[in-house]
N, C-alpha and C. Protein backbone atom coordinates (compact mmCIF):
# COMPACT_ATOMS: atom_id res chain seq x y z
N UNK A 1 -59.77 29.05 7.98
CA UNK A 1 -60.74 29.00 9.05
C UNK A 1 -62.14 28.90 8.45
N UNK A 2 -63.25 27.93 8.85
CA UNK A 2 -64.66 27.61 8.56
C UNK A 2 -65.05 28.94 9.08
N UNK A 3 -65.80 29.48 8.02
CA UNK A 3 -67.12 30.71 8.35
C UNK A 3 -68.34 29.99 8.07
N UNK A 4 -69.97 30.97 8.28
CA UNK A 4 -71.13 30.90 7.80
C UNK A 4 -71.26 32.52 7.85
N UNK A 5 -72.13 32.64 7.10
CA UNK A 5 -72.67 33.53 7.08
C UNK A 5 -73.84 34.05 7.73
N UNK A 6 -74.04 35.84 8.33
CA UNK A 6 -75.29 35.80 9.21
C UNK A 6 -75.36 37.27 8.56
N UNK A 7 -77.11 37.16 8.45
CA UNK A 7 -77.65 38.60 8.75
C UNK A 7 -78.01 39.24 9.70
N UNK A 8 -77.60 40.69 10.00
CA UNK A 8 -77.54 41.14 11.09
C UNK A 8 -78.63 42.42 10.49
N UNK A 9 -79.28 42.54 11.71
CA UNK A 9 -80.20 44.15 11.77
C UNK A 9 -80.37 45.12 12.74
N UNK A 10 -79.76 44.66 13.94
CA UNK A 10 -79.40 45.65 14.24
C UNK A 10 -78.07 46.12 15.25
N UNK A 11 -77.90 45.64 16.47
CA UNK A 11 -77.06 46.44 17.28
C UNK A 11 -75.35 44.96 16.64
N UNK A 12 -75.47 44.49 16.33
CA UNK A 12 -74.36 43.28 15.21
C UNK A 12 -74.29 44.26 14.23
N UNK A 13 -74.91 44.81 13.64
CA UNK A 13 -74.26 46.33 12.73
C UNK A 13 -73.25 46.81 13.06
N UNK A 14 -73.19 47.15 14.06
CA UNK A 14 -71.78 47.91 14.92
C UNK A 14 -70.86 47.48 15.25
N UNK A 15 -69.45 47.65 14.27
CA UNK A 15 -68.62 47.01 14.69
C UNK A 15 -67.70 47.39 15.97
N UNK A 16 -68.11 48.40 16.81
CA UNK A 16 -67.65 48.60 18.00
C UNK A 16 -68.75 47.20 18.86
N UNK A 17 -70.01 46.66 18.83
CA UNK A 17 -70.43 45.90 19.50
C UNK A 17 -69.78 44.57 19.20
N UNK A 18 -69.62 44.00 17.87
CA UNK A 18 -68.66 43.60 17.22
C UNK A 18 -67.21 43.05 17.85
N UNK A 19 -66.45 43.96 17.87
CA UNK A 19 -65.12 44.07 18.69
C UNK A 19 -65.22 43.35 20.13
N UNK A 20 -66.32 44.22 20.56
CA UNK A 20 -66.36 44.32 21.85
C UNK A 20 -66.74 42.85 22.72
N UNK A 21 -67.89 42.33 21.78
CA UNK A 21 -67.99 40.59 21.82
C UNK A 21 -67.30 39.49 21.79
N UNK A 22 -66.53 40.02 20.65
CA UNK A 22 -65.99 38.90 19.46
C UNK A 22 -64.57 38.97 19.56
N UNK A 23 -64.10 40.34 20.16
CA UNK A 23 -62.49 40.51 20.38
C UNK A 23 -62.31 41.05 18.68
N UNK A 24 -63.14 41.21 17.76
CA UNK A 24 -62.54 41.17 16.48
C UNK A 24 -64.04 41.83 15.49
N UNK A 25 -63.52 42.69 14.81
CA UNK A 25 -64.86 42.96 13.45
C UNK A 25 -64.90 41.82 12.43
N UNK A 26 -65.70 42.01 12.39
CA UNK A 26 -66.59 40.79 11.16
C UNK A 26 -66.98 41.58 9.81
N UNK A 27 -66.27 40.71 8.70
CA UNK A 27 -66.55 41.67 7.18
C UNK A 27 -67.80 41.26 7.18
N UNK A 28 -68.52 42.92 6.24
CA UNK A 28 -69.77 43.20 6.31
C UNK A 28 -70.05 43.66 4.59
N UNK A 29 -71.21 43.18 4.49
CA UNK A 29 -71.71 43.83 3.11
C UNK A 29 -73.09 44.32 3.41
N UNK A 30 -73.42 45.09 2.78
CA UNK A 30 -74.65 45.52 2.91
C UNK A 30 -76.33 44.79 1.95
N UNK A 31 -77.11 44.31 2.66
CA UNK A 31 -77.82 43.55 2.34
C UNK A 31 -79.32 43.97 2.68
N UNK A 32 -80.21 43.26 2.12
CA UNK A 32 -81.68 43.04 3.29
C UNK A 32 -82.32 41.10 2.32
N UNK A 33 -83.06 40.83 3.73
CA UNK A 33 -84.38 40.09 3.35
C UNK A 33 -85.67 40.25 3.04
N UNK A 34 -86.36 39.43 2.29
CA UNK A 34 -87.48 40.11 2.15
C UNK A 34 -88.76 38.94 3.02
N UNK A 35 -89.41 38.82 3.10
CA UNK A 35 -90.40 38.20 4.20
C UNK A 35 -90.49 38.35 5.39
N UNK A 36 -89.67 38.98 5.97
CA UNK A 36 -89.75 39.72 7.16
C UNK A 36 -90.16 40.81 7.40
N UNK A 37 -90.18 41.52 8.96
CA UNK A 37 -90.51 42.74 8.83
C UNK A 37 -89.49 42.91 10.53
N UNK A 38 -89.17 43.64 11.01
CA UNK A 38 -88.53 44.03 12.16
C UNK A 38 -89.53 44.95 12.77
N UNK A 39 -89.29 44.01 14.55
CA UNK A 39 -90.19 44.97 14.99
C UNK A 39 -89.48 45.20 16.50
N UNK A 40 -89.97 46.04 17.37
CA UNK A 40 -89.38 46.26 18.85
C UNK A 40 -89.61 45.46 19.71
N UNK A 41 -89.07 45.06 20.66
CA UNK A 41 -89.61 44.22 21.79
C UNK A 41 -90.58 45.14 22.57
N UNK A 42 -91.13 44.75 23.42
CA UNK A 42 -92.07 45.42 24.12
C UNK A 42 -91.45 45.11 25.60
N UNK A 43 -90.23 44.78 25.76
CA UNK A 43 -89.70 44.94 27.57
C UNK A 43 -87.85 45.25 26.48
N UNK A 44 -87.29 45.65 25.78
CA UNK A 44 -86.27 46.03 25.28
C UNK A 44 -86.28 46.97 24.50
N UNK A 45 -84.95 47.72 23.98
CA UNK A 45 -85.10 48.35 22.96
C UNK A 45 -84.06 47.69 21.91
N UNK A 46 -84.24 46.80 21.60
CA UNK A 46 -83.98 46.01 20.38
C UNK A 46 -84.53 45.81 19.64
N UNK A 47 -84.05 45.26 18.29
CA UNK A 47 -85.44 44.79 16.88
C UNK A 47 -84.94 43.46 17.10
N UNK A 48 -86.05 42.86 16.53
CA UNK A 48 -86.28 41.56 16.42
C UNK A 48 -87.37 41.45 15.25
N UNK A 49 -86.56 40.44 14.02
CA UNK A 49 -87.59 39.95 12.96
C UNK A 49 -88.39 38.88 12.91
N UNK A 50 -90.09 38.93 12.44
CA UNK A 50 -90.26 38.44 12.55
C UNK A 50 -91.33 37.74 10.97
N UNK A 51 -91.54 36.77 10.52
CA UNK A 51 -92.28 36.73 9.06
C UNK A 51 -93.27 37.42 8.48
N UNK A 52 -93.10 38.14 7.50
CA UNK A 52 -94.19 39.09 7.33
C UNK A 52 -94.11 38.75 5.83
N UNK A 53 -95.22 38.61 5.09
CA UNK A 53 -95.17 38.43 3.72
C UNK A 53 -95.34 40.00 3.06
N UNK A 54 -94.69 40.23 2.34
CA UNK A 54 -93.72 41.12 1.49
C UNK A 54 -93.27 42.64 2.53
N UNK A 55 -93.14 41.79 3.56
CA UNK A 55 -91.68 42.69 4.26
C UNK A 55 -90.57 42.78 3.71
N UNK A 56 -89.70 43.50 4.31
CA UNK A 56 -88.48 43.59 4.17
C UNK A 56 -87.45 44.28 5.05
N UNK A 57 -86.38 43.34 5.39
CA UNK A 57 -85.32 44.41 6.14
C UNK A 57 -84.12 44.11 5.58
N UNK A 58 -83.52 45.75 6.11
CA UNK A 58 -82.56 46.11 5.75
C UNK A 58 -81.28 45.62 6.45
N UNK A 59 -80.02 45.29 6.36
CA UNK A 59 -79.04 44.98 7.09
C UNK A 59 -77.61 44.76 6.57
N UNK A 60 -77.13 43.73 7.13
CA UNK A 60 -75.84 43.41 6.65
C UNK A 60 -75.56 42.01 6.58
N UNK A 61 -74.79 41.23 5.71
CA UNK A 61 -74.33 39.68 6.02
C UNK A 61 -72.51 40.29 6.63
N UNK A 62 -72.83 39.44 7.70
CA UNK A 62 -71.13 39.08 8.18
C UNK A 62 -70.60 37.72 8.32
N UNK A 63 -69.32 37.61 7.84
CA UNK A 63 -68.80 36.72 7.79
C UNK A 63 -68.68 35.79 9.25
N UNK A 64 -68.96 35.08 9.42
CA UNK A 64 -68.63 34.27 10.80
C UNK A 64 -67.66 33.33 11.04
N UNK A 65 -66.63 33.76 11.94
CA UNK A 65 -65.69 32.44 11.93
C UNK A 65 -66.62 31.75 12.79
N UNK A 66 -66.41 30.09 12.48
CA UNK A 66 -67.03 28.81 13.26
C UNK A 66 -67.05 29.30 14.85
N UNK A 67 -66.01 29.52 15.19
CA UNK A 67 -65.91 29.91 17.01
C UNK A 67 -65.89 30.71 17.30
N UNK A 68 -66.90 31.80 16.95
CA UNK A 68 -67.94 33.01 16.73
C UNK A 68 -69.14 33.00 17.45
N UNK A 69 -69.41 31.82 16.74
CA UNK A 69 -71.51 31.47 17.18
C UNK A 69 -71.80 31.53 18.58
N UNK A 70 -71.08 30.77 19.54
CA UNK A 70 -70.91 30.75 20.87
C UNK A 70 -71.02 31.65 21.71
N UNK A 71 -70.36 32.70 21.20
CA UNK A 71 -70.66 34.55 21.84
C UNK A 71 -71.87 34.73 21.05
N UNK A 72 -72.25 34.88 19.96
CA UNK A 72 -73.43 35.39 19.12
C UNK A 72 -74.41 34.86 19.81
N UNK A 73 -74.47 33.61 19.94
CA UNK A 73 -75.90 32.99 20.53
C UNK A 73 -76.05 33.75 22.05
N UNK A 74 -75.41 33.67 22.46
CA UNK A 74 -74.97 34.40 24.18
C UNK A 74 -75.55 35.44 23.95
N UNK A 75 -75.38 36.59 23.05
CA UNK A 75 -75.73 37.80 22.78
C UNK A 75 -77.08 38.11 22.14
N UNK A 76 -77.20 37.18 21.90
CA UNK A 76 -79.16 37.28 21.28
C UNK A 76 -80.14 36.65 21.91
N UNK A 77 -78.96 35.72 23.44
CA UNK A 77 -80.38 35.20 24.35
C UNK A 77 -81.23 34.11 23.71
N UNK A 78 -80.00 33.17 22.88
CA UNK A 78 -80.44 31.58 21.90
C UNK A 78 -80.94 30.69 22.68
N UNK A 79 -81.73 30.08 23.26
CA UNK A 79 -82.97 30.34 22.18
C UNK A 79 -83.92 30.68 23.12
N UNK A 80 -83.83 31.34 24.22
CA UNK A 80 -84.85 31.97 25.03
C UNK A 80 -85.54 32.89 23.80
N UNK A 81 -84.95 34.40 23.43
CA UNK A 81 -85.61 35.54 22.84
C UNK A 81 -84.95 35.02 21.07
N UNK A 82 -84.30 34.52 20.75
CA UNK A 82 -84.14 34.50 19.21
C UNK A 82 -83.57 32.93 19.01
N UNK A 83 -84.12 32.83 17.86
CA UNK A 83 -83.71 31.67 17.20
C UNK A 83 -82.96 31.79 15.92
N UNK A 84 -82.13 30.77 15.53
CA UNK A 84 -80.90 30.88 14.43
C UNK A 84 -81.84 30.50 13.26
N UNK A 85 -82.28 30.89 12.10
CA UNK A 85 -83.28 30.49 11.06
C UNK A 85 -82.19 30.18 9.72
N UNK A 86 -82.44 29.39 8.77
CA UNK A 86 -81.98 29.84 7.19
C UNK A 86 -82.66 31.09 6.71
N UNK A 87 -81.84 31.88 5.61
CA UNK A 87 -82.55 33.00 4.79
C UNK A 87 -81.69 33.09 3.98
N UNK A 88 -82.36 33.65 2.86
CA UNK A 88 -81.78 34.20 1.45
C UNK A 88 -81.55 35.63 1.56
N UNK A 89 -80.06 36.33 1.52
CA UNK A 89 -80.18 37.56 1.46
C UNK A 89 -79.60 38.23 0.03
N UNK A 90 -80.23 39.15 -0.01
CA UNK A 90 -80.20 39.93 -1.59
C UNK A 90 -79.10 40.87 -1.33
N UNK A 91 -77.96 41.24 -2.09
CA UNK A 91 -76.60 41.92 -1.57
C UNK A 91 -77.28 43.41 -2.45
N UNK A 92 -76.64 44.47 -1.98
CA UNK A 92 -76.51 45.84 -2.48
C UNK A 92 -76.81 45.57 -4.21
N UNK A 93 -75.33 44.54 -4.68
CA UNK A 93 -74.99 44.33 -6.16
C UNK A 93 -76.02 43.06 -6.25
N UNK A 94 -77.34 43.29 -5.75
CA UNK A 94 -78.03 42.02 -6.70
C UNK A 94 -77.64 40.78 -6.07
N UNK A 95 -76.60 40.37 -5.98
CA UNK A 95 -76.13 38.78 -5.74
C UNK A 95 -77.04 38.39 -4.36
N UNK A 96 -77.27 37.17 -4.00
CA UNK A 96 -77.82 36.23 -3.56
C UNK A 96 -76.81 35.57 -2.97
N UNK A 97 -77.02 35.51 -1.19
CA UNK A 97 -76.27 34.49 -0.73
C UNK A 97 -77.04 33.68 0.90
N UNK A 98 -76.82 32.75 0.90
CA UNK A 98 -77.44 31.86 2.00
C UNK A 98 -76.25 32.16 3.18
N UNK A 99 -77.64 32.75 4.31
CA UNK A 99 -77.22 33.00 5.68
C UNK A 99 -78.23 32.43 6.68
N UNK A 100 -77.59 32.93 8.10
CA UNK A 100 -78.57 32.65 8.75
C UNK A 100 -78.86 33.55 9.34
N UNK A 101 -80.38 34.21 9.83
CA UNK A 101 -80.76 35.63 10.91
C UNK A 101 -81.01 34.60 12.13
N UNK A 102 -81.01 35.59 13.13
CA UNK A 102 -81.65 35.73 14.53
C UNK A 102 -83.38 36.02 14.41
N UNK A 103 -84.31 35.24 14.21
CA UNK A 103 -85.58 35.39 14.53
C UNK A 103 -85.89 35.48 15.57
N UNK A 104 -87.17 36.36 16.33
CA UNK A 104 -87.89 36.30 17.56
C UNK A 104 -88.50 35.13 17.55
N UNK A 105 -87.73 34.58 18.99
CA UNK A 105 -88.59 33.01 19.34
C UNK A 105 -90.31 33.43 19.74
N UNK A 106 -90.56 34.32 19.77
CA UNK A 106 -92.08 34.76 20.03
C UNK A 106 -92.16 36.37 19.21
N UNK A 107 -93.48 36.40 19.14
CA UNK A 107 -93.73 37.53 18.00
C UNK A 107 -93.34 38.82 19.36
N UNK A 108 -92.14 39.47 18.58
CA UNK A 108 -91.99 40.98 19.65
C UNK A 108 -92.73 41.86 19.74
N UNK A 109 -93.66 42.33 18.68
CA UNK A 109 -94.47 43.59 18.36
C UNK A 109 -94.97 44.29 19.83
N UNK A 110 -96.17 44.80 19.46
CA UNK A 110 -96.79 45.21 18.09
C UNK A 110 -95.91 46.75 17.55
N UNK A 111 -94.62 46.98 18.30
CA UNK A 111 -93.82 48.25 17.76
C UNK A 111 -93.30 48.13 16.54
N UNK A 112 -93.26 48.73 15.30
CA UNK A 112 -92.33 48.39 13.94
C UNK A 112 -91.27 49.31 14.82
N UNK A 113 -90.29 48.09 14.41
CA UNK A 113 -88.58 48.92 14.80
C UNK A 113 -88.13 50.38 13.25
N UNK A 114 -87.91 51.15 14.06
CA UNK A 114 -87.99 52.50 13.22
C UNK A 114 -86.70 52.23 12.94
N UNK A 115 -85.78 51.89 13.25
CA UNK A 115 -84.12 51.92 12.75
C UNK A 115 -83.22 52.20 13.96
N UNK A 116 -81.63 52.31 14.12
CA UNK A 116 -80.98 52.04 14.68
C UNK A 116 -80.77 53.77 15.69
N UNK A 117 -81.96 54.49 15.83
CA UNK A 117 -81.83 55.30 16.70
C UNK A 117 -82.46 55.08 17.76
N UNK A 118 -83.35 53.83 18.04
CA UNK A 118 -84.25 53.03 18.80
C UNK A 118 -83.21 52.40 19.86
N UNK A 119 -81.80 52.00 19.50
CA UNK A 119 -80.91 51.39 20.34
C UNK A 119 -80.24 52.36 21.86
N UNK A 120 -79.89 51.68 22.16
CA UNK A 120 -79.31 52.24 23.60
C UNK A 120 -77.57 52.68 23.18
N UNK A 121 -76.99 53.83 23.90
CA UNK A 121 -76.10 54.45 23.09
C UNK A 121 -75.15 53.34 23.22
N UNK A 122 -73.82 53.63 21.66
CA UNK A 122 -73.30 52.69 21.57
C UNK A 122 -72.14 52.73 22.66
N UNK A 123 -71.71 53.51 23.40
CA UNK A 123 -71.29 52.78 24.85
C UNK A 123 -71.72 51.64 25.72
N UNK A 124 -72.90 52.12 25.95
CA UNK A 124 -73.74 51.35 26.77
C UNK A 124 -73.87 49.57 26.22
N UNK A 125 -73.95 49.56 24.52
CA UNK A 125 -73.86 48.11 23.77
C UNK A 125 -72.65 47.98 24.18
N UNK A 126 -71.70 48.36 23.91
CA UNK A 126 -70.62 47.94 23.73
C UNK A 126 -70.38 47.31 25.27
N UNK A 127 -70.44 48.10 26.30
CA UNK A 127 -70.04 47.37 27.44
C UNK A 127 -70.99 46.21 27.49
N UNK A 128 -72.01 46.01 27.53
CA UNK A 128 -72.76 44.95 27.48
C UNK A 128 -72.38 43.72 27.01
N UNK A 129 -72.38 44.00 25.48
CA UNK A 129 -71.48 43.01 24.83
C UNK A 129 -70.16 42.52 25.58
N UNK A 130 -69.36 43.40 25.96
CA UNK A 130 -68.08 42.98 26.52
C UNK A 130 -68.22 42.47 27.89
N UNK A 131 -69.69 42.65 28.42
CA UNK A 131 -69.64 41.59 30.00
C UNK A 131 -70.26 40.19 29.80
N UNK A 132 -71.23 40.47 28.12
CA UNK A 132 -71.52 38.53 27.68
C UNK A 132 -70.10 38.21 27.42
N UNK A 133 -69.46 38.64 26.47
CA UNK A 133 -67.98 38.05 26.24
C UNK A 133 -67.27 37.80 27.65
N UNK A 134 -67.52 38.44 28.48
CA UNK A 134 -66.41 37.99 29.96
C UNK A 134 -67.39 36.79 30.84
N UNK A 135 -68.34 36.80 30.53
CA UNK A 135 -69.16 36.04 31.11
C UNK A 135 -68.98 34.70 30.43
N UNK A 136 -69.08 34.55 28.76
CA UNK A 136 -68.70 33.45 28.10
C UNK A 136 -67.41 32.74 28.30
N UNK A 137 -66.58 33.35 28.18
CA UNK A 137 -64.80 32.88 28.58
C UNK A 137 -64.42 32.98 29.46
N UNK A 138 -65.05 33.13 30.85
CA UNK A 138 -64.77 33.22 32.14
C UNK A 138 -63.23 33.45 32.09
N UNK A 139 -62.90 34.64 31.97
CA UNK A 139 -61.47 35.03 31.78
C UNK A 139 -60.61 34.45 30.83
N UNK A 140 -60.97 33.70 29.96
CA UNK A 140 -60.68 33.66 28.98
C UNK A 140 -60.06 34.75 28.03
N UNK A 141 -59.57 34.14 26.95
CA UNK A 141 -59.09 35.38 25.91
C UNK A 141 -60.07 35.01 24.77
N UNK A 142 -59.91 33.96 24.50
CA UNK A 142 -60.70 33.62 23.32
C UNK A 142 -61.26 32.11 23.49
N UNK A 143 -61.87 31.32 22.95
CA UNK A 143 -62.73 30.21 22.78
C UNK A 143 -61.80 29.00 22.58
């Protein structure tokens, strides 16, 4: 099966949101970028990155199967609130691998996103996620 790779920062961390989307977890390594900086929306409580010269965030690369993206884009509101970008992410062990993040299609600020206690509890994602997924496959099982 065709993958790409994506960096994730925040509520795509969770592989209960994960599941709950995707029908399935996505292998994860632990990563960050650097030229960015993550910040809050100002009508959400989500992060959203946006270019910052010698930022950096923290996250994860997950593997993406090809007929993946379809829910993902659904779930980040493509390309109303985020856009799919190239990036270089730096792994835990040093290594270097080409992904793609979710950028804010407009600058979110002026909040710096403090980390993943800023999110809405992970019930609450999770069902969410699982009414874009029912909404995407209109009763569908999978894609």
């Amino acid at each position: 099966m065709k993958s790409a790779r994506l960096f994730v920062y925040g509520s795509l961390r969770l592989p209960a949101v994960q599941a709950a989307l995707l029908g399935h977890r996505l292998p994860s390594w632990p990563a960050a970028i650097r030229g960015y900086r993550a910040w809050t929306w100002s009508d959400l409580p989500y992060p959203a990155v946006w270019p910052q010269a010698g930022g950096t965030v923290q996250g994860q690369v997950l593997r993406v199967p090809t007929g993946d993206w379809r829910l993902l884009d659904a779930w980040e509101e493509t390309p109303r609130r985020y856009r799919r970008r190239p990036v270089t992410v730096r792994l835990a062990d040093g290594r270097t691998w080409h992904a793609e993040v979710y950028v804010a299609a407009i600058f979110p600020g002026p909040v710096p996103w403090r980390g993943p206690e800023q999110l809405p509890p992970l019930e609450a994602l999770a069902a969410e996620a699982a009414g874009v997924r029912r909404a995407e496959l209109g009763g569908r099982q999978s894609l």
